[in-house]
C-alpha atoms as a PDB file:
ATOM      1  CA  UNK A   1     -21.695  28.597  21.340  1.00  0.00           C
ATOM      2  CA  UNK A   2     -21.519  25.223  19.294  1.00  0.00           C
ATOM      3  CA  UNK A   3     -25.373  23.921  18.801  1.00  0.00           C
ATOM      4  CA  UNK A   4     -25.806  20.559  18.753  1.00  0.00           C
ATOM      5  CA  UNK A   5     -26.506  18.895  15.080  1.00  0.00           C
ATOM      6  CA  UNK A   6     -28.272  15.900  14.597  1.00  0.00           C
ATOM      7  CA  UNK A   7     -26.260  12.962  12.557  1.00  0.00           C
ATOM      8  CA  UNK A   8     -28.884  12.676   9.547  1.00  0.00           C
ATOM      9  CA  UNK A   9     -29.432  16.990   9.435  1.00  0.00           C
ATOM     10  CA  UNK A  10     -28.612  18.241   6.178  1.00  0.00           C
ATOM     11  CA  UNK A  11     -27.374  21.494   5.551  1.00  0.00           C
ATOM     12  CA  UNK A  12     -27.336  23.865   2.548  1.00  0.00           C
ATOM     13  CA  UNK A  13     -24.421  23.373  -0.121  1.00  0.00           C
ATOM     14  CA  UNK A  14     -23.810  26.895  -0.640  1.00  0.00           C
ATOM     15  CA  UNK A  15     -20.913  26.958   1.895  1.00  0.00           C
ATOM     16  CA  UNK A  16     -19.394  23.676   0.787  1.00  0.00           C
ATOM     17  CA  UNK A  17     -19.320  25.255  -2.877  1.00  0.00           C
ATOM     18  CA  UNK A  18     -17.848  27.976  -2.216  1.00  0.00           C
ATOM     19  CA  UNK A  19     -15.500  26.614  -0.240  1.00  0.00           C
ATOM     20  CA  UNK A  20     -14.329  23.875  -3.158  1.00  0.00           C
ATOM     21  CA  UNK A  21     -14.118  26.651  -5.724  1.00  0.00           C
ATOM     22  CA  UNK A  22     -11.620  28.583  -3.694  1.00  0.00           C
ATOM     23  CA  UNK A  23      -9.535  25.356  -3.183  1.00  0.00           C
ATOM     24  CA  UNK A  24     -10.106  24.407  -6.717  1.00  0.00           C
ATOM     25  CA  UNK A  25      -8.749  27.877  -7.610  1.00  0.00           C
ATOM     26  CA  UNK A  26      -6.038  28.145  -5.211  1.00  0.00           C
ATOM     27  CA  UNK A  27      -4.262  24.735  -6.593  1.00  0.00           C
ATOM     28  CA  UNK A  28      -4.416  25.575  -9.896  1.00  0.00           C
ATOM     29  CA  UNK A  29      -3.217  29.193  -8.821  1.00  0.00           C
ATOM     30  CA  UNK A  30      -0.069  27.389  -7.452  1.00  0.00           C
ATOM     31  CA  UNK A  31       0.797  25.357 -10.069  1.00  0.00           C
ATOM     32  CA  UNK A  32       2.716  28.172 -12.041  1.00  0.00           C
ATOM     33  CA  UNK A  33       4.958  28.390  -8.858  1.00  0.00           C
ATOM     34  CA  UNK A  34       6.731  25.746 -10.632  1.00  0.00           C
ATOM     35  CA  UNK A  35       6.771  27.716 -13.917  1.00  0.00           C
ATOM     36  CA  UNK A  36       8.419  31.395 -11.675  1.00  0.00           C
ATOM     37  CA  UNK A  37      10.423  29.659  -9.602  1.00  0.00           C
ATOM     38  CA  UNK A  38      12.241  27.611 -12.062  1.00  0.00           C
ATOM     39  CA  UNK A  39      15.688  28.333 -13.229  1.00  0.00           C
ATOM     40  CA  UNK A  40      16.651  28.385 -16.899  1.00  0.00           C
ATOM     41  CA  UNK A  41      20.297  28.994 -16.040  1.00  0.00           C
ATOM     42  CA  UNK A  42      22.909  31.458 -17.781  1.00  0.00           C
ATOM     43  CA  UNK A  43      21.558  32.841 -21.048  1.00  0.00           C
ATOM     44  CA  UNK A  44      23.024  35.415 -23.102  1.00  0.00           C
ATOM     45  CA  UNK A  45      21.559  35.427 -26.551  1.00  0.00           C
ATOM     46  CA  UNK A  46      17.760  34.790 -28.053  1.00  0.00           C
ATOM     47  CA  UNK A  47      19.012  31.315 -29.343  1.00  0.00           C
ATOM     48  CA  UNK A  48      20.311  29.973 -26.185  1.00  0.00           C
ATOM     49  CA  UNK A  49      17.400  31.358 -24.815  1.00  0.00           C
ATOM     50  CA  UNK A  50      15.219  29.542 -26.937  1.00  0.00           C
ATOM     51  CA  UNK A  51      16.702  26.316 -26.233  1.00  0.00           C
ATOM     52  CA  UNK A  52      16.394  26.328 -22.757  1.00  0.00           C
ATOM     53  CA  UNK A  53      13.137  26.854 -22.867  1.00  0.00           C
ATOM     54  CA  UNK A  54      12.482  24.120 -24.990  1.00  0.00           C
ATOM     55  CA  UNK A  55      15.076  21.928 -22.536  1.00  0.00           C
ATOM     56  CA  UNK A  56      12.071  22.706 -20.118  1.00  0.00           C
ATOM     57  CA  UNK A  57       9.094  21.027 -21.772  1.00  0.00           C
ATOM     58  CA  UNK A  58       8.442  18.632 -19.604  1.00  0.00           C
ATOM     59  CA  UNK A  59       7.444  21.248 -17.232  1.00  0.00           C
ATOM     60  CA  UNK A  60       5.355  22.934 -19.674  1.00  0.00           C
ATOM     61  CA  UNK A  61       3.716  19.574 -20.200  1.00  0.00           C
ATOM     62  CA  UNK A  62       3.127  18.635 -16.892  1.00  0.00           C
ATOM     63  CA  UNK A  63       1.930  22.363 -15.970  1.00  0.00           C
ATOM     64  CA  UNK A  64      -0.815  21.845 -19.018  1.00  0.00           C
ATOM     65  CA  UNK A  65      -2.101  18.510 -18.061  1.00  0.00           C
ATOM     66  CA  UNK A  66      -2.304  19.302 -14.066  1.00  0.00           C
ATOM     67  CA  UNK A  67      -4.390  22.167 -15.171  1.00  0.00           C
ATOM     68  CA  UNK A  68      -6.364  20.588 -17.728  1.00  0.00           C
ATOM     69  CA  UNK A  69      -7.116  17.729 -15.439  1.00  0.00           C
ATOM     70  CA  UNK A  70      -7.858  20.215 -12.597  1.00  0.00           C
ATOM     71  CA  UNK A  71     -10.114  22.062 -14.466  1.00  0.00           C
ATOM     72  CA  UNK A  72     -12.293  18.653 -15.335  1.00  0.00           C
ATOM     73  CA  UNK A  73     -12.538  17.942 -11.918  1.00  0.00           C
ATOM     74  CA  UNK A  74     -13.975  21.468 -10.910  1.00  0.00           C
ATOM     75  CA  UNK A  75     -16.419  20.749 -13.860  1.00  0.00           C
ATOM     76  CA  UNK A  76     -17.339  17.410 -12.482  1.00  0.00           C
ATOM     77  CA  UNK A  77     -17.959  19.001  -9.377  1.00  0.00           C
ATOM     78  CA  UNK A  78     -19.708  22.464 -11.086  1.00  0.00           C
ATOM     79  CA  UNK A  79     -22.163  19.374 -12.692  1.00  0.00           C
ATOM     80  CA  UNK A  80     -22.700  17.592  -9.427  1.00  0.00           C
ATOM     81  CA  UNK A  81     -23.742  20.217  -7.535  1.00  0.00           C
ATOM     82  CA  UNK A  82     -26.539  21.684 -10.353  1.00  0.00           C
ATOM     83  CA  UNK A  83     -28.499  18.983  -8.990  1.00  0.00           C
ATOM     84  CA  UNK A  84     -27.237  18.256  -5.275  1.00  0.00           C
ATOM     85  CA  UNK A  85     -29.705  20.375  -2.985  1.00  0.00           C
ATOM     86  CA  UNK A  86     -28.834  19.958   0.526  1.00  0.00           C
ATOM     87  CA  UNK A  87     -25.651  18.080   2.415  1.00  0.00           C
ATOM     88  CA  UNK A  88     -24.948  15.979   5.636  1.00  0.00           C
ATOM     89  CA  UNK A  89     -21.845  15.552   7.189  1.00  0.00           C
ATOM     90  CA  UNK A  90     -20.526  12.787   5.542  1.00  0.00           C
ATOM     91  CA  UNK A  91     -21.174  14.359   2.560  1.00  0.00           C
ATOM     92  CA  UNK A  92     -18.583  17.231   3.667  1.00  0.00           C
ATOM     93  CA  UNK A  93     -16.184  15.047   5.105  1.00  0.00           C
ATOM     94  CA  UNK A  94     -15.860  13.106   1.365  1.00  0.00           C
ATOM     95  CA  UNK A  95     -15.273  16.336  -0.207  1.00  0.00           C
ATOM     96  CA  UNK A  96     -12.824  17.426   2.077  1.00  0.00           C
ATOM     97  CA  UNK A  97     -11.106  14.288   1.384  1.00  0.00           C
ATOM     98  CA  UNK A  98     -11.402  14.704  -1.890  1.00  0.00           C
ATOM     99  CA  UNK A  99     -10.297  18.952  -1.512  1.00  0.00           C
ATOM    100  CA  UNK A 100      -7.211  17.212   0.215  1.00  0.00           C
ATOM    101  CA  UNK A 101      -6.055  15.731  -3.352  1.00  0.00           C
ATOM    102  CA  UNK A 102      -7.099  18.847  -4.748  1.00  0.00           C
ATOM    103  CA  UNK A 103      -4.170  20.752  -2.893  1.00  0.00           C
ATOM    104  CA  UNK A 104      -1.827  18.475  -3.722  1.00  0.00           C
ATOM    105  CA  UNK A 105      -2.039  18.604  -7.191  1.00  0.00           C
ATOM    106  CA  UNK A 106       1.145  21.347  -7.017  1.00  0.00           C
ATOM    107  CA  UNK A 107       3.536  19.466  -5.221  1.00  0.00           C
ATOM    108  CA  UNK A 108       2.558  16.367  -7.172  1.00  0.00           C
ATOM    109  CA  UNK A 109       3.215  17.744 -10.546  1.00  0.00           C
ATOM    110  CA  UNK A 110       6.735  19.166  -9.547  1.00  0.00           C
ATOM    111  CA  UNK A 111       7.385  15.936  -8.271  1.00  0.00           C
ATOM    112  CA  UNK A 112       7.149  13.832 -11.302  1.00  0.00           C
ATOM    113  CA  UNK A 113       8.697  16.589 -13.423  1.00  0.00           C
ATOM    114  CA  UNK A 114      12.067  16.475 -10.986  1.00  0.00           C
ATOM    115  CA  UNK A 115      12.197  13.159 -10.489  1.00  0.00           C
ATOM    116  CA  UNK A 116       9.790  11.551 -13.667  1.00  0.00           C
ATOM    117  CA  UNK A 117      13.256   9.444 -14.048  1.00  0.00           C
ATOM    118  CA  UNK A 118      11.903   6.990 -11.007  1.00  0.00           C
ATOM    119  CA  UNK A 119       8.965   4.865 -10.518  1.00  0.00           C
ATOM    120  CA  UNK A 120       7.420   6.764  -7.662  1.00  0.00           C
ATOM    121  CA  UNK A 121       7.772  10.006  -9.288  1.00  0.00           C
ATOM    122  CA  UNK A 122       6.409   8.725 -12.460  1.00  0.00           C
ATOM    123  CA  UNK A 123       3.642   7.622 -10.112  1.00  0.00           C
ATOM    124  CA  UNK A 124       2.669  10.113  -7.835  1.00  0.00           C
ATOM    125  CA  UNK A 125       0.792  12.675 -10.097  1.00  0.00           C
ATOM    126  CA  UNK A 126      -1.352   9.872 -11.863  1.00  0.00           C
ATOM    127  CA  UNK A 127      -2.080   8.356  -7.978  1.00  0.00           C
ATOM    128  CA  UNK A 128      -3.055  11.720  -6.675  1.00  0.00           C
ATOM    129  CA  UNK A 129      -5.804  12.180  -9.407  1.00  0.00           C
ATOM    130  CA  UNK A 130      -6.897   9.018  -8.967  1.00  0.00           C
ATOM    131  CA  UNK A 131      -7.557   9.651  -4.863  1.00  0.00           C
ATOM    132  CA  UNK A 132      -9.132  13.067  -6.107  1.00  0.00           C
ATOM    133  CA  UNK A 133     -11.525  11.334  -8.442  1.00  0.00           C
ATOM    134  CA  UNK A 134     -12.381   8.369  -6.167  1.00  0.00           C
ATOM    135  CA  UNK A 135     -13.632  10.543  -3.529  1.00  0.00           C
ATOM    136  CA  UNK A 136     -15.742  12.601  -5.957  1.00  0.00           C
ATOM    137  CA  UNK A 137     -17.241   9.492  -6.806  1.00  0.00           C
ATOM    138  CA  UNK A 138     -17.849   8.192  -3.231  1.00  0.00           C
ATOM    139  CA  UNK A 139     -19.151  11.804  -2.800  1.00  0.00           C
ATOM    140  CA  UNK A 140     -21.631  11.177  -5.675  1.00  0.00           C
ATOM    141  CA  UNK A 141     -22.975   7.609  -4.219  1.00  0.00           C
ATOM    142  CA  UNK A 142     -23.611   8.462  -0.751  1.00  0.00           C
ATOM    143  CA  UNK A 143     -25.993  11.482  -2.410  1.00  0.00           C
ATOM    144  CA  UNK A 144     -27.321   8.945  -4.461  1.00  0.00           C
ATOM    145  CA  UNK A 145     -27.897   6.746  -1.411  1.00  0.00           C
ATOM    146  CA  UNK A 146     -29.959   9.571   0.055  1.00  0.00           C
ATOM    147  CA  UNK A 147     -31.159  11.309  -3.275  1.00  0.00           C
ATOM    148  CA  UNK A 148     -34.542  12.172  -1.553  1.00  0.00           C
ATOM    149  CA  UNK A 149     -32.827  14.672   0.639  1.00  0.00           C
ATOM    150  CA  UNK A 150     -29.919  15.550  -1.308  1.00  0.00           C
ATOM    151  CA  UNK A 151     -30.989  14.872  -5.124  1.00  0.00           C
ATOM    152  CA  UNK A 152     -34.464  15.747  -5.085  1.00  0.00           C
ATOM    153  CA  UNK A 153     -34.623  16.801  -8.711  1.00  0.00           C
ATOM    154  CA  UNK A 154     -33.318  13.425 -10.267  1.00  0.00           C
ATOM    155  CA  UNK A 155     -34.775  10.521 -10.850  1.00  0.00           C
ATOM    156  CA  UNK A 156     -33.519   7.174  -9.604  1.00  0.00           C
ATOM    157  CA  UNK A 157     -32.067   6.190 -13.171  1.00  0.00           C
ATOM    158  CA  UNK A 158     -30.852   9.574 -13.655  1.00  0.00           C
ATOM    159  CA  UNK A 159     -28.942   9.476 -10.333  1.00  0.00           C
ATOM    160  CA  UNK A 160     -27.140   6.831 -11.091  1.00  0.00           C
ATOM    161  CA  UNK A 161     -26.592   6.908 -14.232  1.00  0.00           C
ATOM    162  CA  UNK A 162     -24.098  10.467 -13.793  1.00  0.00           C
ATOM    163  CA  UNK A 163     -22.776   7.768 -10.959  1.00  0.00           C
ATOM    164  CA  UNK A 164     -21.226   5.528 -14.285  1.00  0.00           C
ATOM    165  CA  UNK A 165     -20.098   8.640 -15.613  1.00  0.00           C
ATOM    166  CA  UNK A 166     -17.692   9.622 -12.809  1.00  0.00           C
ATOM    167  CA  UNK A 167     -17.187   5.499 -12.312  1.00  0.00           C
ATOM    168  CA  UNK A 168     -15.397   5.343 -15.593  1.00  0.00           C
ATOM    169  CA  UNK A 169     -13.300   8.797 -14.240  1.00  0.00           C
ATOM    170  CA  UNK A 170     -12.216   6.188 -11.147  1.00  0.00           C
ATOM    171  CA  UNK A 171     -11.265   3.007 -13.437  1.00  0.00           C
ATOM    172  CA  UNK A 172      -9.384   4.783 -16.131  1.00  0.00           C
ATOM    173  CA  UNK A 173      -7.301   6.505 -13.403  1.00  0.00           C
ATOM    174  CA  UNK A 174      -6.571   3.289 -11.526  1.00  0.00           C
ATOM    175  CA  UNK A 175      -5.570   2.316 -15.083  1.00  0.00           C
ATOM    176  CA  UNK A 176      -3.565   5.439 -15.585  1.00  0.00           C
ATOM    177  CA  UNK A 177      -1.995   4.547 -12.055  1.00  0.00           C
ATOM    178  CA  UNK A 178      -0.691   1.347 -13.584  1.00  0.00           C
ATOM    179  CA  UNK A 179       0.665   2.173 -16.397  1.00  0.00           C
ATOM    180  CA  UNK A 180       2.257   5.391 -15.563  1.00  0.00           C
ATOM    181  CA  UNK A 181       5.428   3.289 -14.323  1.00  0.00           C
ATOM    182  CA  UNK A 182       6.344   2.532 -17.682  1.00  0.00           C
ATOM    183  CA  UNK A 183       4.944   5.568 -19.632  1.00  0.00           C
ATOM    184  CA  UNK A 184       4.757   8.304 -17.714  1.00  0.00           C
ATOM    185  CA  UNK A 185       2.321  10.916 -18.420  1.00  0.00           C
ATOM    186  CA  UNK A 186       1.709   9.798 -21.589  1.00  0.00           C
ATOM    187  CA  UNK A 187      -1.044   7.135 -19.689  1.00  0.00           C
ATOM    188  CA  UNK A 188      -3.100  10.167 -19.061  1.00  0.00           C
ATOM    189  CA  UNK A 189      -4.158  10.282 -22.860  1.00  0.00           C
ATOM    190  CA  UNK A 190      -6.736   7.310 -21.760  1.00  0.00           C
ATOM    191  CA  UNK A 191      -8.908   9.626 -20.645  1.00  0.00           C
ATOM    192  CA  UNK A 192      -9.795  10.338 -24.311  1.00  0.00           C
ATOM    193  CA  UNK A 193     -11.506   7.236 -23.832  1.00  0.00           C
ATOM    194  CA  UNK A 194     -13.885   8.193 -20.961  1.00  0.00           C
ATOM    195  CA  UNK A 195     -17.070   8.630 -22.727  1.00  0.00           C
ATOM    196  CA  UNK A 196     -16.936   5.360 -24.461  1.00  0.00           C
ATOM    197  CA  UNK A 197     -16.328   3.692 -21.137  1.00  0.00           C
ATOM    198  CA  UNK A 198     -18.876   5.290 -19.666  1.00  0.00           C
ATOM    199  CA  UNK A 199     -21.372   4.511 -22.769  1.00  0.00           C
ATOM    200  CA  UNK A 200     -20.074   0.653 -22.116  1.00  0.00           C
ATOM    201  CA  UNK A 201     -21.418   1.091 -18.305  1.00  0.00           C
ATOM    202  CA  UNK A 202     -23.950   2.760 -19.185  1.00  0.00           C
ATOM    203  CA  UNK A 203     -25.055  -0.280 -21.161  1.00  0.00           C
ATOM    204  CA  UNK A 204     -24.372  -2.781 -18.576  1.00  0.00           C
ATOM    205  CA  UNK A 205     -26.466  -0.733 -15.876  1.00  0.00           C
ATOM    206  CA  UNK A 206     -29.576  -1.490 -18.674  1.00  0.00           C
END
Protein backbone atom coordinates (compact mmCIF):
# COMPACT_ATOMS: atom_id res chain seq x y z
CA UNK A 1 0.00 0.00 0.00
CA UNK A 2 1.04 3.65 -1.09
CA UNK A 3 1.06 5.95 2.31
CA UNK A 4 0.17 9.20 1.90
CA UNK A 5 3.22 11.92 2.01
CA UNK A 6 2.82 15.27 2.96
CA UNK A 7 4.02 18.06 0.20
CA UNK A 8 6.77 19.80 2.54
CA UNK A 9 8.05 15.95 4.12
CA UNK A 10 11.54 15.48 3.48
CA UNK A 11 13.07 12.32 3.05
CA UNK A 12 16.61 10.93 3.46
CA UNK A 13 19.12 11.39 0.39
CA UNK A 14 20.60 8.11 0.64
CA UNK A 15 18.25 6.64 -2.04
CA UNK A 16 18.45 9.62 -4.36
CA UNK A 17 22.41 9.13 -4.21
CA UNK A 18 22.56 6.06 -4.94
CA UNK A 19 20.34 6.21 -7.46
CA UNK A 20 22.42 9.26 -9.40
CA UNK A 21 25.66 7.33 -9.04
CA UNK A 22 24.30 4.36 -10.89
CA UNK A 23 22.97 6.70 -13.68
CA UNK A 24 26.09 8.69 -13.52
CA UNK A 25 27.94 5.37 -14.03
CA UNK A 26 25.78 3.80 -16.48
CA UNK A 27 26.21 6.91 -19.09
CA UNK A 28 29.61 7.07 -18.89
CA UNK A 29 29.60 3.11 -19.12
CA UNK A 30 27.87 3.64 -22.54
CA UNK A 31 29.84 6.03 -24.00
CA UNK A 32 32.56 3.48 -25.26
CA UNK A 33 29.62 1.85 -27.23
CA UNK A 34 30.64 4.35 -29.68
CA UNK A 35 34.34 3.41 -29.38
CA UNK A 36 33.24 -1.03 -29.98
CA UNK A 37 30.82 -0.48 -32.25
CA UNK A 38 32.66 1.65 -34.62
CA UNK A 39 34.07 0.44 -37.84
CA UNK A 40 37.63 1.16 -38.92
CA UNK A 41 37.07 -0.54 -42.27
CA UNK A 42 39.48 -3.00 -44.27
CA UNK A 43 42.97 -3.06 -42.78
CA UNK A 44 45.69 -5.26 -43.66
CA UNK A 45 48.97 -3.97 -42.39
CA UNK A 46 50.15 -2.02 -38.94
CA UNK A 47 50.46 1.25 -41.06
CA UNK A 48 47.09 1.31 -42.50
CA UNK A 49 46.08 0.37 -39.28
CA UNK A 50 47.56 3.18 -37.71
CA UNK A 51 46.03 5.62 -39.90
CA UNK A 52 42.69 4.73 -39.44
CA UNK A 53 42.86 5.08 -36.16
CA UNK A 54 44.13 8.36 -36.29
CA UNK A 55 41.23 9.09 -39.23
CA UNK A 56 39.05 8.45 -36.02
CA UNK A 57 40.10 11.20 -33.62
CA UNK A 58 37.34 12.99 -33.48
CA UNK A 59 35.76 10.16 -31.76
CA UNK A 60 38.52 9.78 -29.44
CA UNK A 61 38.06 13.45 -28.70
CA UNK A 62 34.60 13.56 -28.21
CA UNK A 63 34.72 10.14 -26.09
CA UNK A 64 37.44 12.14 -23.70
CA UNK A 65 35.57 15.29 -23.23
CA UNK A 66 31.94 13.52 -22.65
CA UNK A 67 33.74 11.67 -19.98
CA UNK A 68 35.71 14.32 -18.57
CA UNK A 69 32.71 16.54 -18.44
CA UNK A 70 30.64 13.64 -16.98
CA UNK A 71 32.89 12.99 -14.43
CA UNK A 72 32.73 16.94 -13.19
CA UNK A 73 29.25 16.72 -12.98
CA UNK A 74 29.22 13.53 -10.68
CA UNK A 75 31.79 15.60 -8.62
CA UNK A 76 29.52 18.56 -8.48
CA UNK A 77 26.96 16.39 -7.35
CA UNK A 78 29.52 14.07 -4.89
CA UNK A 79 30.15 17.98 -3.34
CA UNK A 80 26.51 18.88 -3.11
CA UNK A 81 25.39 16.18 -1.37
CA UNK A 82 28.43 16.28 1.57
CA UNK A 83 26.33 18.90 2.87
CA UNK A 84 22.59 18.25 1.64
CA UNK A 85 20.91 16.27 4.65
CA UNK A 86 17.44 15.48 3.86
CA UNK A 87 15.19 15.92 0.41
CA UNK A 88 11.53 16.82 -0.64
CA UNK A 89 10.00 16.03 -3.68
CA UNK A 90 10.85 18.72 -5.71
CA UNK A 91 14.13 18.24 -4.83
CA UNK A 92 13.93 14.62 -6.59
CA UNK A 93 12.00 15.67 -9.38
CA UNK A 94 15.07 18.41 -10.34
CA UNK A 95 17.48 15.70 -10.19
CA UNK A 96 15.65 13.45 -12.19
CA UNK A 97 15.49 16.13 -14.66
CA UNK A 98 18.75 16.71 -14.42
CA UNK A 99 19.58 12.39 -14.43
CA UNK A 100 17.52 12.77 -17.77
CA UNK A 101 20.57 14.84 -19.41
CA UNK A 102 22.74 12.58 -17.70
CA UNK A 103 21.56 9.58 -19.99
CA UNK A 104 21.78 11.34 -22.85
CA UNK A 105 25.15 12.22 -22.77
CA UNK A 106 25.81 8.84 -25.18
CA UNK A 107 23.63 9.50 -27.87
CA UNK A 108 24.63 13.16 -27.77
CA UNK A 109 28.26 12.64 -28.22
CA UNK A 110 27.78 10.17 -31.24
CA UNK A 111 25.68 12.67 -32.60
CA UNK A 112 28.01 15.51 -33.02
CA UNK A 113 30.84 13.14 -33.94
CA UNK A 114 28.56 11.75 -37.13
CA UNK A 115 27.17 14.66 -38.04
CA UNK A 116 29.72 17.62 -36.24
CA UNK A 117 29.59 18.83 -40.13
CA UNK A 118 25.96 20.61 -39.29
CA UNK A 119 24.83 23.18 -36.94
CA UNK A 120 22.57 21.02 -34.85
CA UNK A 121 25.03 18.36 -34.47
CA UNK A 122 27.70 20.76 -33.61
CA UNK A 123 25.07 21.82 -31.09
CA UNK A 124 23.54 19.13 -29.44
CA UNK A 125 26.37 17.83 -27.09
CA UNK A 126 27.25 21.45 -25.78
CA UNK A 127 23.08 21.97 -25.27
CA UNK A 128 22.73 18.73 -23.45
CA UNK A 129 25.41 19.73 -20.79
CA UNK A 130 24.09 22.82 -20.49
CA UNK A 131 20.31 21.27 -19.51
CA UNK A 132 22.40 18.83 -17.20
CA UNK A 133 24.11 21.67 -15.41
CA UNK A 134 21.09 24.01 -15.21
CA UNK A 135 19.12 21.58 -13.35
CA UNK A 136 21.97 20.85 -10.91
CA UNK A 137 21.89 24.35 -10.25
CA UNK A 138 18.08 24.73 -9.82
CA UNK A 139 18.63 21.58 -7.66
CA UNK A 140 21.16 23.56 -5.54
CA UNK A 141 18.74 26.81 -5.04
CA UNK A 142 15.63 25.23 -4.06
CA UNK A 143 18.00 23.46 -1.09
CA UNK A 144 19.24 26.71 -0.52
CA UNK A 145 15.69 28.06 -0.36
CA UNK A 146 15.00 25.54 2.39
CA UNK A 147 18.65 25.13 3.83
CA UNK A 148 17.15 24.70 7.40
CA UNK A 149 15.78 21.35 6.44
CA UNK A 150 17.96 20.35 3.75
CA UNK A 151 21.42 22.28 4.45
CA UNK A 152 21.53 22.32 8.03
CA UNK A 153 25.31 22.37 8.28
CA UNK A 154 25.90 25.61 6.12
CA UNK A 155 25.63 28.83 6.80
CA UNK A 156 23.54 31.29 4.82
CA UNK A 157 26.73 32.82 3.01
CA UNK A 158 28.16 29.51 2.64
CA UNK A 159 24.99 28.22 0.92
CA UNK A 160 25.03 30.44 -1.51
CA UNK A 161 28.08 31.09 -2.16
CA UNK A 162 28.70 27.04 -3.69
CA UNK A 163 25.27 28.45 -5.50
CA UNK A 164 27.89 31.06 -7.70
CA UNK A 165 30.05 28.25 -8.09
CA UNK A 166 27.68 25.98 -10.06
CA UNK A 167 26.08 29.55 -11.53
CA UNK A 168 29.24 30.15 -13.45
CA UNK A 169 28.94 26.05 -14.58
CA UNK A 170 25.27 27.36 -16.13
CA UNK A 171 26.62 30.71 -17.93
CA UNK A 172 29.75 29.33 -19.44
CA UNK A 173 27.65 26.47 -20.91
CA UNK A 174 24.98 28.76 -22.32
CA UNK A 175 28.15 30.39 -23.69
CA UNK A 176 29.55 27.13 -24.89
CA UNK A 177 25.95 26.61 -26.47
CA UNK A 178 26.57 29.68 -28.58
CA UNK A 179 29.53 29.34 -29.82
CA UNK A 180 29.66 25.73 -30.54
CA UNK A 181 27.96 26.56 -34.07
CA UNK A 182 31.00 27.96 -35.29
CA UNK A 183 33.68 26.01 -33.28
CA UNK A 184 32.59 22.99 -32.35
CA UNK A 185 33.93 21.36 -29.38
CA UNK A 186 36.65 23.41 -29.20
CA UNK A 187 34.02 26.05 -27.10
CA UNK A 188 34.20 23.57 -24.34
CA UNK A 189 37.86 24.76 -23.46
CA UNK A 190 35.92 27.86 -21.64
CA UNK A 191 35.43 25.94 -18.92
CA UNK A 192 39.13 26.50 -18.05
CA UNK A 193 37.77 29.68 -17.13
CA UNK A 194 35.22 28.59 -14.46
CA UNK A 195 36.95 29.45 -11.35
CA UNK A 196 37.72 32.93 -12.36
CA UNK A 197 34.08 33.43 -13.20
CA UNK A 198 33.05 32.17 -10.28
CA UNK A 199 35.75 34.36 -8.19
CA UNK A 200 34.10 37.45 -10.36
CA UNK A 201 30.52 36.33 -8.78
CA UNK A 202 31.76 35.64 -5.96
CA UNK A 203 32.80 39.28 -5.72
CA UNK A 204 29.64 40.73 -6.88
CA UNK A 205 27.56 38.61 -4.23
CA UNK A 206 29.96 40.85 -1.53
Amino acid sequence: MIRPTHPTATLSTRRTEAYTDGVFAIAATLLVLDLTTNTLGAVKSDAELWTALVGEWLLFVNFALSFALLSLLWMTHVRQFEHVAKVDGTMIWLNNARLLFIVLVPFSTGMVTEYSDYVAGRIILPANFFLAILFGWLQWMWAVRHRDEMLPDLSQEDAVAYGRANLSAVILSAVVVVLSPFIGSIAFTLFFLDGILTRALHGKGD
